[in-house]
N, C-alpha and C. Protein backbone atom coordinates (compact mmCIF):
# COMPACT_ATOMS: atom_id res chain seq x y z
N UNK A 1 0.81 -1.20 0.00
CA UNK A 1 0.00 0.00 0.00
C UNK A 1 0.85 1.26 0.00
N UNK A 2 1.82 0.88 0.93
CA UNK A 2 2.95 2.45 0.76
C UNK A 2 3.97 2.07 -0.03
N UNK A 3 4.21 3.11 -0.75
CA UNK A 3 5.18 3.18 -2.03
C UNK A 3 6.60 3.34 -1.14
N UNK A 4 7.64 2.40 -1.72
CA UNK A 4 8.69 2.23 -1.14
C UNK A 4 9.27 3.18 -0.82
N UNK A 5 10.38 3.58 -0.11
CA UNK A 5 11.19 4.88 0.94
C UNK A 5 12.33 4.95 -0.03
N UNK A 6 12.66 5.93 -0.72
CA UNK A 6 14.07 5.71 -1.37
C UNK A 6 15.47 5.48 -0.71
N UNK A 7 15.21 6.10 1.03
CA UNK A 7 16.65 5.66 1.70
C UNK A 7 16.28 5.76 3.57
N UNK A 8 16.49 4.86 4.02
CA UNK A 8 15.92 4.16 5.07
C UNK A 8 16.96 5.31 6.33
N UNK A 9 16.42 6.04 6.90
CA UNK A 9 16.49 6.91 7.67
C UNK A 9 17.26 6.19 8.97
N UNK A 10 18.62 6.16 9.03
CA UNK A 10 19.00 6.09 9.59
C UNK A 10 20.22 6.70 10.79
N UNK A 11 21.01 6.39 11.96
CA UNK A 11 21.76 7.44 11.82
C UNK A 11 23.18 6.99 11.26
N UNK A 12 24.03 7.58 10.65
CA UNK A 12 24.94 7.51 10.29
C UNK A 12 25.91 5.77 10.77
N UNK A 13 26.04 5.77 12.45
CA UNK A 13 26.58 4.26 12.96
C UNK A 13 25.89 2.71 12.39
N UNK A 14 24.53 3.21 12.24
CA UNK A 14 23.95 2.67 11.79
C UNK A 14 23.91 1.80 10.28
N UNK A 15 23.74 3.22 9.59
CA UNK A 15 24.34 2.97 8.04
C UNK A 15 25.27 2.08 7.99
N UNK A 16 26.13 2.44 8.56
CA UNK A 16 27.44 1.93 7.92
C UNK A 16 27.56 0.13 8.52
N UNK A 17 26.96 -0.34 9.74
CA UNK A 17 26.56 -1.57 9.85
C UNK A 17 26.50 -2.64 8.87
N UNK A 18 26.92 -3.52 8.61
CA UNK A 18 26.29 -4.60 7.22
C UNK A 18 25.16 -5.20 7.55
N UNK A 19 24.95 -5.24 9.25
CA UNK A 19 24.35 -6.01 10.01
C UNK A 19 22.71 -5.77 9.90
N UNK A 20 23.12 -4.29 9.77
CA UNK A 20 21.27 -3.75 10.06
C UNK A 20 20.59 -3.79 9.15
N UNK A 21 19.28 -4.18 9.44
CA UNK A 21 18.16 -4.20 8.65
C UNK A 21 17.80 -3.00 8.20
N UNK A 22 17.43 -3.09 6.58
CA UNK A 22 16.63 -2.00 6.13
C UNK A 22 15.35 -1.54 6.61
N UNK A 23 14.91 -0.25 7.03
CA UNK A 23 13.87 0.46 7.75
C UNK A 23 13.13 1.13 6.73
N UNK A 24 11.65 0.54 7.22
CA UNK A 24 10.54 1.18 6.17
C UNK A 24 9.59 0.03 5.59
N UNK A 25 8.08 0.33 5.09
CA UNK A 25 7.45 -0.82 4.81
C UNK A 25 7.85 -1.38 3.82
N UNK A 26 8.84 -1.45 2.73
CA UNK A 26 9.07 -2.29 1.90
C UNK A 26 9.94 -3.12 1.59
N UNK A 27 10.40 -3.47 3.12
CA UNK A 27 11.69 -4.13 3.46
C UNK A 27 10.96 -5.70 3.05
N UNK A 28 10.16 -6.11 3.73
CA UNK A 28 9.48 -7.71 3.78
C UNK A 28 9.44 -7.99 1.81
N UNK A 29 9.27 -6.68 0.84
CA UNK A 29 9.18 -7.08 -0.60
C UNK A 29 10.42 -6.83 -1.19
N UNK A 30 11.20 -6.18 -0.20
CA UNK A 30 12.60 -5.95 -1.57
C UNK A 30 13.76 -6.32 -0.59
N UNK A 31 13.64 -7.31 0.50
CA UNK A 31 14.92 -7.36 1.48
C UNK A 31 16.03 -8.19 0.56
N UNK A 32 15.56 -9.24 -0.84
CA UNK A 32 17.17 -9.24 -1.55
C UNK A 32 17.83 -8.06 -2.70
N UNK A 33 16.89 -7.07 -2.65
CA UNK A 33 17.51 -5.63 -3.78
C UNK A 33 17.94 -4.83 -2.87
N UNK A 34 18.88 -3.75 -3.09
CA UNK A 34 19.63 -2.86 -2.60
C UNK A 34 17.97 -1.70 -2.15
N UNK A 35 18.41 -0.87 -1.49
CA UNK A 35 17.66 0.09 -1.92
C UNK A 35 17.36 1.23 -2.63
N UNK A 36 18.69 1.71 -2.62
CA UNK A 36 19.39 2.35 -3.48
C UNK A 36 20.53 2.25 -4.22
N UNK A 37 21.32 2.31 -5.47
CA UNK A 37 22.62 2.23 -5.54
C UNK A 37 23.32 3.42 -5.28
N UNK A 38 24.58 3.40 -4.76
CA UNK A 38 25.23 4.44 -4.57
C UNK A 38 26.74 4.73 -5.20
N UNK A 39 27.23 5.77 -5.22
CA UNK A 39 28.46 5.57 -5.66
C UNK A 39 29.30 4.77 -5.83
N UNK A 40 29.37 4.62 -4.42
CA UNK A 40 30.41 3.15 -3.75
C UNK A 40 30.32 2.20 -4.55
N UNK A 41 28.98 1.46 -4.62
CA UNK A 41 28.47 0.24 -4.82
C UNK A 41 28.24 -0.35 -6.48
N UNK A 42 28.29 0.89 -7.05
CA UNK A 42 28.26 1.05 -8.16
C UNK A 42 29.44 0.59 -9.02
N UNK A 43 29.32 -0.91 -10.34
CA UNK A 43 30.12 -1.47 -11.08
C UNK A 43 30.83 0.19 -12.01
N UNK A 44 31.62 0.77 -11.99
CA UNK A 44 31.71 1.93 -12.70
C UNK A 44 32.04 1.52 -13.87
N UNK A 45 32.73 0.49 -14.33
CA UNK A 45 32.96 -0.09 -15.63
C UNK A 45 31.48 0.03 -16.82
N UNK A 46 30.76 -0.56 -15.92
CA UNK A 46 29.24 -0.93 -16.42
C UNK A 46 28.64 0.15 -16.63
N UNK A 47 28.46 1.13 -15.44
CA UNK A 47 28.20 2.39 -16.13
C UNK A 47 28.91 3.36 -16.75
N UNK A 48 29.81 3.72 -17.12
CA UNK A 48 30.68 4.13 -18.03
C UNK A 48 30.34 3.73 -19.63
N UNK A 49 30.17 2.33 -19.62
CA UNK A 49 29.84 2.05 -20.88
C UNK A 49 28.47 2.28 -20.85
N UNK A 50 27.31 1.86 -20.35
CA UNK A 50 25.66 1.68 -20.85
C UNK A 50 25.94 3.22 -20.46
N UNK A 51 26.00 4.51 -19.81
CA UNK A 51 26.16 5.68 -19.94
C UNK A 51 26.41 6.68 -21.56
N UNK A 52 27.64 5.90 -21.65
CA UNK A 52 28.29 6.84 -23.02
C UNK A 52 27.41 6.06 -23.77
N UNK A 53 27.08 4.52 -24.14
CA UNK A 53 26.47 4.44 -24.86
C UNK A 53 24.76 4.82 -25.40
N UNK A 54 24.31 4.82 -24.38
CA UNK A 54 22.73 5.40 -24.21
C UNK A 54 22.84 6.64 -24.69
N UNK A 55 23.84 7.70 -24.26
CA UNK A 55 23.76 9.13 -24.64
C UNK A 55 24.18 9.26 -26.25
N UNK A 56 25.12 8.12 -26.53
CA UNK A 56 25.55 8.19 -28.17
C UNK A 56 24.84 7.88 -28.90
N UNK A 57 23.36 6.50 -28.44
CA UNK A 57 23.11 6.28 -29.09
C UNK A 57 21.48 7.38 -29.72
N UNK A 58 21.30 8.21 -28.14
CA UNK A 58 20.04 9.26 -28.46
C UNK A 58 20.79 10.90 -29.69
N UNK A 59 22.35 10.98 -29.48
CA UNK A 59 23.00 11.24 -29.94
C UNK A 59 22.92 11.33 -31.48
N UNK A 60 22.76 9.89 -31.44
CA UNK A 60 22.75 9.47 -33.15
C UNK A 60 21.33 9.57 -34.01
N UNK A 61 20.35 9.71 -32.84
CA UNK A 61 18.87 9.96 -33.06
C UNK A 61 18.43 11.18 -33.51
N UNK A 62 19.53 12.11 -32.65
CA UNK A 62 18.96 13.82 -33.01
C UNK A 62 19.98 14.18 -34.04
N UNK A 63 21.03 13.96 -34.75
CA UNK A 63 22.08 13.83 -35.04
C UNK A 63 20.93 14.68 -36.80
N UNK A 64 20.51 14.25 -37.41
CA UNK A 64 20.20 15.06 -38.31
C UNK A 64 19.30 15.86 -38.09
N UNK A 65 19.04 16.09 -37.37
CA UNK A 65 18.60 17.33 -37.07
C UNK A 65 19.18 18.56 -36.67
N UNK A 66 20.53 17.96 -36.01
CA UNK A 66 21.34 18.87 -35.88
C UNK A 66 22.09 19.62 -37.74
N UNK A 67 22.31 18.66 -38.37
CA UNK A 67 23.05 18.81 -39.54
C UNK A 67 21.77 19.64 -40.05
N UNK A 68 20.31 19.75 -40.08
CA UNK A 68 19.62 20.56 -40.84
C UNK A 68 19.19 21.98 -40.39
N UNK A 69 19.60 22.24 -39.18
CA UNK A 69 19.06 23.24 -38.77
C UNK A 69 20.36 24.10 -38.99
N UNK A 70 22.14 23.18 -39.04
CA UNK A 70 22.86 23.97 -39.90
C UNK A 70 22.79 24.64 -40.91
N UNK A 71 22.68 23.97 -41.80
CA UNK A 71 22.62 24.11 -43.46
C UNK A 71 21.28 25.32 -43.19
N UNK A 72 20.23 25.45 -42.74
CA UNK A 72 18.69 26.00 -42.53
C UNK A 72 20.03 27.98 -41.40
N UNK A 73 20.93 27.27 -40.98
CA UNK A 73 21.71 28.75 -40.24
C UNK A 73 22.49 29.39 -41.25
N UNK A 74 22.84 28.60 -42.09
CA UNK A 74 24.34 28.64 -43.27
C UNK A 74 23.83 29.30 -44.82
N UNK A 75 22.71 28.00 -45.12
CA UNK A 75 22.10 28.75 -45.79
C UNK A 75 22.13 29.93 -46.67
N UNK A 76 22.24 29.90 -47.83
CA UNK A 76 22.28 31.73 -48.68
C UNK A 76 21.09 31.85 -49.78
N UNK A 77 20.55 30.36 -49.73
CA UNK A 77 19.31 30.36 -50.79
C UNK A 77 18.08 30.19 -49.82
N UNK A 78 17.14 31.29 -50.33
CA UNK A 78 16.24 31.39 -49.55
C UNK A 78 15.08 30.35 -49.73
N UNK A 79 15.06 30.26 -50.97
CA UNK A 79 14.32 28.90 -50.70
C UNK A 79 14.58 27.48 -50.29
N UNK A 80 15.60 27.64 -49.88
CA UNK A 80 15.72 26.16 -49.04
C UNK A 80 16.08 26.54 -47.26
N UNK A 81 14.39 27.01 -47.16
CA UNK A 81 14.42 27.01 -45.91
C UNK A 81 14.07 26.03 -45.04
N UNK A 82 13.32 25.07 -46.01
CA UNK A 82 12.35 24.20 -45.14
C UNK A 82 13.31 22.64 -45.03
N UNK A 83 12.86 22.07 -44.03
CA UNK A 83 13.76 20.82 -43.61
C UNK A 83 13.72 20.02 -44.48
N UNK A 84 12.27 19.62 -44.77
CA UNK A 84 12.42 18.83 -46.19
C UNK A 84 12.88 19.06 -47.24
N UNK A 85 13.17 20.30 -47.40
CA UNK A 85 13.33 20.45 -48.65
C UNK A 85 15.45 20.13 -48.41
N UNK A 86 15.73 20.26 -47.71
CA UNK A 86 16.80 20.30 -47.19
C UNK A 86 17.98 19.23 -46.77
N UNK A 87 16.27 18.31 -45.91
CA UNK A 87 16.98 16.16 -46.52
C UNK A 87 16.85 16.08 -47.40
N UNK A 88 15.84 16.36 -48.85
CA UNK A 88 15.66 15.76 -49.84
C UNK A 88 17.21 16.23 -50.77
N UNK A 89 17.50 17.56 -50.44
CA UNK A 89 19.11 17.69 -50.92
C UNK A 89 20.24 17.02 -50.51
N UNK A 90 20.26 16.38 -49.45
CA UNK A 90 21.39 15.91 -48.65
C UNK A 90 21.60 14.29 -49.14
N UNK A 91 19.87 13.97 -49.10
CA UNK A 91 19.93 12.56 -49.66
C UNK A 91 20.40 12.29 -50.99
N UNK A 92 19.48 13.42 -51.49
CA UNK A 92 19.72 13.12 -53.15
C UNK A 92 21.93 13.17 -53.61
N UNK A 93 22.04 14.55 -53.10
CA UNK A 93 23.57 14.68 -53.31
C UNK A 93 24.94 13.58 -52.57
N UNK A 94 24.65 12.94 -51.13
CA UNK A 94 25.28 12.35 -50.58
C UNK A 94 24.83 11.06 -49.96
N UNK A 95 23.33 10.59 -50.20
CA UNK A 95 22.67 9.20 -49.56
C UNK A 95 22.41 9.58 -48.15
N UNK A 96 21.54 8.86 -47.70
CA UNK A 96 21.30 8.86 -46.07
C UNK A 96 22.42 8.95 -44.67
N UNK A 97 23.36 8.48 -45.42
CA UNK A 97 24.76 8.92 -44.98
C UNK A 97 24.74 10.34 -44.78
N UNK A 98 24.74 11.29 -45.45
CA UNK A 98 25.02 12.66 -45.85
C UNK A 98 24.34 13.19 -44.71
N UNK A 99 23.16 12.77 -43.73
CA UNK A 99 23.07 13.02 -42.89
C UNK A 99 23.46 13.18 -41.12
N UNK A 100 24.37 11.98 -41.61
CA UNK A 100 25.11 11.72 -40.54
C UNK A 100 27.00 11.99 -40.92
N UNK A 101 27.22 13.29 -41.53
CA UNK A 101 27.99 13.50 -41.67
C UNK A 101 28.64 14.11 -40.86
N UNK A 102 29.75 14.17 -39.89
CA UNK A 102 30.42 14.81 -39.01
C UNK A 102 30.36 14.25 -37.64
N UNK A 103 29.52 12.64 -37.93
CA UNK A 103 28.71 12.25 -36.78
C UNK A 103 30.12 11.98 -35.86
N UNK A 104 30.89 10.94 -36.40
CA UNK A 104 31.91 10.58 -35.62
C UNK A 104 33.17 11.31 -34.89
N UNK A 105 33.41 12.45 -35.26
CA UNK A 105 33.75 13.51 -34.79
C UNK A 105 32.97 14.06 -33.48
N UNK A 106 31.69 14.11 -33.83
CA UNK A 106 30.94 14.69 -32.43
C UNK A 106 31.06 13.54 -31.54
N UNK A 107 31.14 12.52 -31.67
CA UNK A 107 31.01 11.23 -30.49
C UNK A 107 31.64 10.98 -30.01
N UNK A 108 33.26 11.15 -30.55
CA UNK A 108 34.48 11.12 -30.23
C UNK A 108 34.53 12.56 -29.20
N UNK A 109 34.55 13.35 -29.66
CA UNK A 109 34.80 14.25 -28.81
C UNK A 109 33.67 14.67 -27.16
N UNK A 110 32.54 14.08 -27.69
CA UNK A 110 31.57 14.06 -26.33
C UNK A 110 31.67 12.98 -25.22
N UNK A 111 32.30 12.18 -25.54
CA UNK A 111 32.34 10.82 -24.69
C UNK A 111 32.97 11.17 -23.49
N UNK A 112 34.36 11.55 -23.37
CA UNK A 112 34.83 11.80 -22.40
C UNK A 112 34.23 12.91 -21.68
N UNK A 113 33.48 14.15 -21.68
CA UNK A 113 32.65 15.10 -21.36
C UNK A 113 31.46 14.21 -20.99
N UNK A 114 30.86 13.36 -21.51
CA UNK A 114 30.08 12.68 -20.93
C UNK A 114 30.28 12.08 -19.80
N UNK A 115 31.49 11.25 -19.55
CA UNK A 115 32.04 10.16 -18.40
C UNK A 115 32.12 11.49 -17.59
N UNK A 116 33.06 12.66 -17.54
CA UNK A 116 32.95 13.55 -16.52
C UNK A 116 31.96 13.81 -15.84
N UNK A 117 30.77 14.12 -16.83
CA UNK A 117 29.73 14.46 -15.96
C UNK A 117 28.82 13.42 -15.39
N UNK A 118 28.84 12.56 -16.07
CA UNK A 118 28.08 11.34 -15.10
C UNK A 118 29.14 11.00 -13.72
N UNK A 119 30.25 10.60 -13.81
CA UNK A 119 31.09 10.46 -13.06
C UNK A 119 30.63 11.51 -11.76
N UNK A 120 30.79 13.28 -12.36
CA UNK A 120 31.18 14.17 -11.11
C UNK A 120 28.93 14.22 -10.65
N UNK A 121 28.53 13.98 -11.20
CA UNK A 121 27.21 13.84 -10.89
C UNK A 121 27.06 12.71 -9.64
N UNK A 122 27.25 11.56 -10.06
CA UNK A 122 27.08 10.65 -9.12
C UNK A 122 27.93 10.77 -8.04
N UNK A 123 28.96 11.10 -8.26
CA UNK A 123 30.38 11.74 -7.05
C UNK A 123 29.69 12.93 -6.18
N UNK A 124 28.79 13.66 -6.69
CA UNK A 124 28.77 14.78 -5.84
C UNK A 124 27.56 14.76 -5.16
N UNK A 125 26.56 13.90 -5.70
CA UNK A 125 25.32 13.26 -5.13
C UNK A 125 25.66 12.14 -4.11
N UNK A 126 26.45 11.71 -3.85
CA UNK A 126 26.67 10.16 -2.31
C UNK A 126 27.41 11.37 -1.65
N UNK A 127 28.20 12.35 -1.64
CA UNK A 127 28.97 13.06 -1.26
C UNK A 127 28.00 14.17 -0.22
N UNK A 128 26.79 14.40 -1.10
CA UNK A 128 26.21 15.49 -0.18
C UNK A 128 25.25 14.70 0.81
N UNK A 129 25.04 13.45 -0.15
CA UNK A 129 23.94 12.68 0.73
C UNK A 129 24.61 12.46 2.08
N UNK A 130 25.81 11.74 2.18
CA UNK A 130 26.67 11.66 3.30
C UNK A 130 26.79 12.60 4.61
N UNK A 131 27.17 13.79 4.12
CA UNK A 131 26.71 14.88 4.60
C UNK A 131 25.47 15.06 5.54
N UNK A 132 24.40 15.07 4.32
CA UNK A 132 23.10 14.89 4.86
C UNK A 132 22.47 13.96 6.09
N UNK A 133 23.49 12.69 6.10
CA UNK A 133 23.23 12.26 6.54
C UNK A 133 23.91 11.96 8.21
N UNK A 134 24.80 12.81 8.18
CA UNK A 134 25.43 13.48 9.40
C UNK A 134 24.65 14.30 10.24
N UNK A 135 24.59 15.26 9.50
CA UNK A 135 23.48 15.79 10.13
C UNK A 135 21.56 15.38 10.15
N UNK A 136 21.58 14.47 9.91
CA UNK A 136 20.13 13.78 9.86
C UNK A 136 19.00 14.54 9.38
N UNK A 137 19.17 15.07 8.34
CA UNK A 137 18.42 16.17 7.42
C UNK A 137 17.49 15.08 6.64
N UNK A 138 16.34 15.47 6.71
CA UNK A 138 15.29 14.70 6.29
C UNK A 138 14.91 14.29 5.29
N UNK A 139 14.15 13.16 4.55
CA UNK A 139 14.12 12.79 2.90
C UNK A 139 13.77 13.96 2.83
N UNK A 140 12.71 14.59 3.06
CA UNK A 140 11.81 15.90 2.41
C UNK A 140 13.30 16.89 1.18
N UNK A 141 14.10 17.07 1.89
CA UNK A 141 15.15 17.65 1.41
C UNK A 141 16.12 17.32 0.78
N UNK A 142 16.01 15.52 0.13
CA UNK A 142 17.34 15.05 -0.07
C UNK A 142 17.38 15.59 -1.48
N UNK A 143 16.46 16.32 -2.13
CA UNK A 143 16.31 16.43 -4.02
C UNK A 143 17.65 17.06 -3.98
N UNK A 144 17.91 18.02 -2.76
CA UNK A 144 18.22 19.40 -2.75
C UNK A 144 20.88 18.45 -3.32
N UNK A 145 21.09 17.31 -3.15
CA UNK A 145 21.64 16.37 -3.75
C UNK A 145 21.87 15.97 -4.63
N UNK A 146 20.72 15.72 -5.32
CA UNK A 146 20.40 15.75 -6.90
C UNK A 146 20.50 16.86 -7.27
N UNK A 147 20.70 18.21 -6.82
CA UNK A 147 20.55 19.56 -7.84
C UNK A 147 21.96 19.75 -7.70
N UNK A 148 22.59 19.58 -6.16
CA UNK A 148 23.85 19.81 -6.24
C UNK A 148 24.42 19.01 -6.83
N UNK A 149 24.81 17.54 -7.32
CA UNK A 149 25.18 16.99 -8.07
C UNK A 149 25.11 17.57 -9.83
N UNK A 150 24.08 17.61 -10.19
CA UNK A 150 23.81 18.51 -10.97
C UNK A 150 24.50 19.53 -11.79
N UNK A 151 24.21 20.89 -10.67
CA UNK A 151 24.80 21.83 -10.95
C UNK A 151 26.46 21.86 -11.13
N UNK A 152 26.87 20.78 -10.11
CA UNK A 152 28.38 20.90 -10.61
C UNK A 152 28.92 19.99 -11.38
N UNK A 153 27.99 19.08 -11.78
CA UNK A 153 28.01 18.40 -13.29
C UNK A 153 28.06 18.93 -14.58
N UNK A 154 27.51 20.10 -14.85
CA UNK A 154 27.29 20.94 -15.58
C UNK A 154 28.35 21.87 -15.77
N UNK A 155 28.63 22.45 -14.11
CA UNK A 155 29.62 23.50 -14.16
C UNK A 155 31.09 22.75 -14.88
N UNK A 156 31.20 21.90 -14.41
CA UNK A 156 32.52 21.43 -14.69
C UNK A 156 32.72 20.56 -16.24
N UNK A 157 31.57 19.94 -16.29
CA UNK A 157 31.71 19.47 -18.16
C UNK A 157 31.54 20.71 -19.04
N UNK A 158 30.49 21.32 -18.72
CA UNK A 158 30.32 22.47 -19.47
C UNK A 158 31.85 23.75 -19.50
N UNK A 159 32.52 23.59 -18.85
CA UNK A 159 33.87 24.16 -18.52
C UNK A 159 34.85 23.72 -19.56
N UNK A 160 35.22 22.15 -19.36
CA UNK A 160 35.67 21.53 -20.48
C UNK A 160 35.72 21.78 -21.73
N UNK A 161 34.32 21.21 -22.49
CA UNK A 161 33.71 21.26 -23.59
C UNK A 161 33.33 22.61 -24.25
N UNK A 162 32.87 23.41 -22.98
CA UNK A 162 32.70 25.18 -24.45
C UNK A 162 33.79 25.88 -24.37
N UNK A 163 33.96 25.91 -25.12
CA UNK A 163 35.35 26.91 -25.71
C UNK A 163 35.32 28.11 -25.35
């Protein structure tokens, strides 16, 4: 009936126990799953790869769209403003390929900007939670983890990567 607790309120001596039982009603349905994964616990190999790859492969999804809204910025003929009209040039002159031109260049160069920020994301999220959890600051507030993770996920890939 109650929707599971994302992290079992404990105090800190506690936590760190192997011994203690997870706290909250959904211990009796999920006592062989983690409750959360955390930094620590986390295969980083595994995510590193299903990471870069998930993002390369949504990557490769928006990927002509990016190439048309170029050509649509670059552009000097006014009538080829419209998108279609714009694949139907790309296809016709270079094949469906022609759309994914420059692709491997962008993937190459985002990957590692990617691992940073997933990396300093999840690093800076167990980091504040920890924290949080020193001082016994309540779920109500833990989002406030996720933003800081976040924000300096951003700050610091985005540092990297724009020129």
């Amino acid at each position: 009936p109650n929707p599971p607790t994302r992290r079992a309120m404990t105090s800190p001596s506690t936590r760190s126990s192997s011994s203690a039982a997870p706290v909250g009603p959904s211990h009796a349905k999920t006592s062989a799953m983690p409750r959360e994964v955390d930094w620590d616990s986390l295969d980083k190999r595994k995510f590193v790869l299903n990471s870069v790859g998930l993002f390369s492969a949504v990557t490769m999804a928006l990927y002509p769209l990016s190439v048309i809204k170029t050509r649509q910025m670059v552009g000097s003929d006014a009538q080829m403003t419209k998108a279609r009209d714009i694949v139907r040039d790309i296809v016709r002159e270079r094949g469906v390929r022609g759309l994914y031109r420059g692709f491997g260049t962008i993937i190459v160069g985002a990957m590692p900007i990617r691992v940073v920020y997933l990396s300093t994301l999840e690093a800076v999220k167990t980091h504040t939670n920890v924290v949080f959890d020193s001082y016994n600051v309540p779920e109500m507030y833990r989002g406030a983890a996720d933003a800081a993770g976040g924000a300096t996920a951003s700050l610091i890939s985005q540092t990297l990567a724009v020129p």
